[in-house]
C-alpha atoms as a PDB file:
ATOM      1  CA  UNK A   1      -5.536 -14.504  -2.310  1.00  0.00           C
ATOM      2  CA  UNK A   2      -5.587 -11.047  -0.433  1.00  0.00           C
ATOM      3  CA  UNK A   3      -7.674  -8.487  -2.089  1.00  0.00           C
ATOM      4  CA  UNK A   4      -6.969  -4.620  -1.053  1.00  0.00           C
ATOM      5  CA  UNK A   5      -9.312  -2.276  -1.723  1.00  0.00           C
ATOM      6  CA  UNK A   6      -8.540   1.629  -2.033  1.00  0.00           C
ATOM      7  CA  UNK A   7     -10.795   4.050  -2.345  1.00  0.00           C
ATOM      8  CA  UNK A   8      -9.435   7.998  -2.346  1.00  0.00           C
ATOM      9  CA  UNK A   9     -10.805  11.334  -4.223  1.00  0.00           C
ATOM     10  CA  UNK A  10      -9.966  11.672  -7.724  1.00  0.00           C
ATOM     11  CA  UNK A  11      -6.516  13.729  -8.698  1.00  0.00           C
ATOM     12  CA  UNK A  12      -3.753  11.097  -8.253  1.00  0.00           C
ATOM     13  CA  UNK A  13      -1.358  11.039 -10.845  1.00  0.00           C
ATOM     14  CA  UNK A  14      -0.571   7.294 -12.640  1.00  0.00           C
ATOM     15  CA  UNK A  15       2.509   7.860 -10.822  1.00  0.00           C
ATOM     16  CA  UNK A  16       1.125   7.755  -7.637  1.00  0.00           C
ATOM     17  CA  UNK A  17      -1.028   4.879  -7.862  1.00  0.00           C
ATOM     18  CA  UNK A  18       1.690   3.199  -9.388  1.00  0.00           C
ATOM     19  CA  UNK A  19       3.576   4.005  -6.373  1.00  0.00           C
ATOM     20  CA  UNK A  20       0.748   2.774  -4.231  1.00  0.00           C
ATOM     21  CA  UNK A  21      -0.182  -0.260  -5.787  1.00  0.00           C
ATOM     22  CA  UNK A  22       3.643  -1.028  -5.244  1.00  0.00           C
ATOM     23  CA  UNK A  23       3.754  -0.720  -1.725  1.00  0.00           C
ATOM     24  CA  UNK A  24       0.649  -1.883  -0.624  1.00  0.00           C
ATOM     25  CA  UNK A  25       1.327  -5.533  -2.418  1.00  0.00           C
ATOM     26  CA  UNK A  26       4.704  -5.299  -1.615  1.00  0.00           C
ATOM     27  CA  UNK A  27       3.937  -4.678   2.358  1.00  0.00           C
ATOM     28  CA  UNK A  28       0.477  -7.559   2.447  1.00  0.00           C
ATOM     29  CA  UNK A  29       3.006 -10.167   0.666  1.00  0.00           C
ATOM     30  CA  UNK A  30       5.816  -9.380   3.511  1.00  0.00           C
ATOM     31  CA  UNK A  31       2.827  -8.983   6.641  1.00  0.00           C
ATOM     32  CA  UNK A  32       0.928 -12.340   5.114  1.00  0.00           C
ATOM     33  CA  UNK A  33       3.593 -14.665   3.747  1.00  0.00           C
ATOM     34  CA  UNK A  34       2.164 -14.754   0.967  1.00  0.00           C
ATOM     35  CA  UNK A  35       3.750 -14.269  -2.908  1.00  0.00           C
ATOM     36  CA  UNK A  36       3.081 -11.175  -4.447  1.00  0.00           C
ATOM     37  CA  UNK A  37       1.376 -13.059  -7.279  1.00  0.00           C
ATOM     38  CA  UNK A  38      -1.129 -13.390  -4.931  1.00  0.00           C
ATOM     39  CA  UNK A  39      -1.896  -9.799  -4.214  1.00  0.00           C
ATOM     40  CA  UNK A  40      -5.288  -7.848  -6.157  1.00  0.00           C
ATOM     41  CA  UNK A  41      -5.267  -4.563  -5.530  1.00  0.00           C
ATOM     42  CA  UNK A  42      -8.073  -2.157  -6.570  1.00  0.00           C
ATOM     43  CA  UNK A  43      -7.857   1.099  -6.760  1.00  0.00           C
ATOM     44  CA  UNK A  44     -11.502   3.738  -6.760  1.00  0.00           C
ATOM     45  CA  UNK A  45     -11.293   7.119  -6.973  1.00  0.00           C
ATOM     46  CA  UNK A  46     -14.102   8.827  -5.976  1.00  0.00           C
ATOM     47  CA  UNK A  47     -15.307  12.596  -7.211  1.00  0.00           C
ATOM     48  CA  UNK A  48     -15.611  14.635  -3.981  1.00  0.00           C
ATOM     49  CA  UNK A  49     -19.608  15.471  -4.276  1.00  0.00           C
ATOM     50  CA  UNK A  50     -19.795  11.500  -3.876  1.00  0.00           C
ATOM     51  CA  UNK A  51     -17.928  11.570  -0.270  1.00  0.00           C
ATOM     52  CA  UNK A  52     -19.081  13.342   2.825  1.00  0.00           C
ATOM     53  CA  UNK A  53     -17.488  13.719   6.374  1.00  0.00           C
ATOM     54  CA  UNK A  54     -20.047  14.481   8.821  1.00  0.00           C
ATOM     55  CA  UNK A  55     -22.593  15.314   6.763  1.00  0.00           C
ATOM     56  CA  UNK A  56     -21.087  17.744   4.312  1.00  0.00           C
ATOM     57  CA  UNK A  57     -19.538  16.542   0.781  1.00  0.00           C
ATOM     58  CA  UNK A  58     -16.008  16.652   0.855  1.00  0.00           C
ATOM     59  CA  UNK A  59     -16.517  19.257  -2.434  1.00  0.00           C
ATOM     60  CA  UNK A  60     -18.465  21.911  -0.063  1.00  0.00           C
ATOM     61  CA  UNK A  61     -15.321  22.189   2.509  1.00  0.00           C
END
């Protein structure tokens, strides 16, 4: 069983991970011949003081 997992900053609508969630088991079931059944998907949004890009948290740029 393929197991995605996403991690993005917070602020995504449901929509949108609806949307992604979609397309990304839609897409690994196509690329892996495998049913979509199959697919886990988990999604972690992450606040942007908890990610930094070169040594800065993404909430200081």
């Amino acid at each position: 069983m393929p197991m995605i997992r996403a991690e993005f900053l917070t602020g995504k609508t449901q929509e949108q991970k609806r949307e992604l969630v979609e397309a990304l088991t839609r897409e690994t079931a196509r690329v892996l011949g495998v049913c979509e059944q199959s697919v886990w998907v988990m999604l972690q949004e992450v606040e942007p003081e908890n990610w930094a890009v070169a040594g800065t948290p993404l909430s200081e740029r």
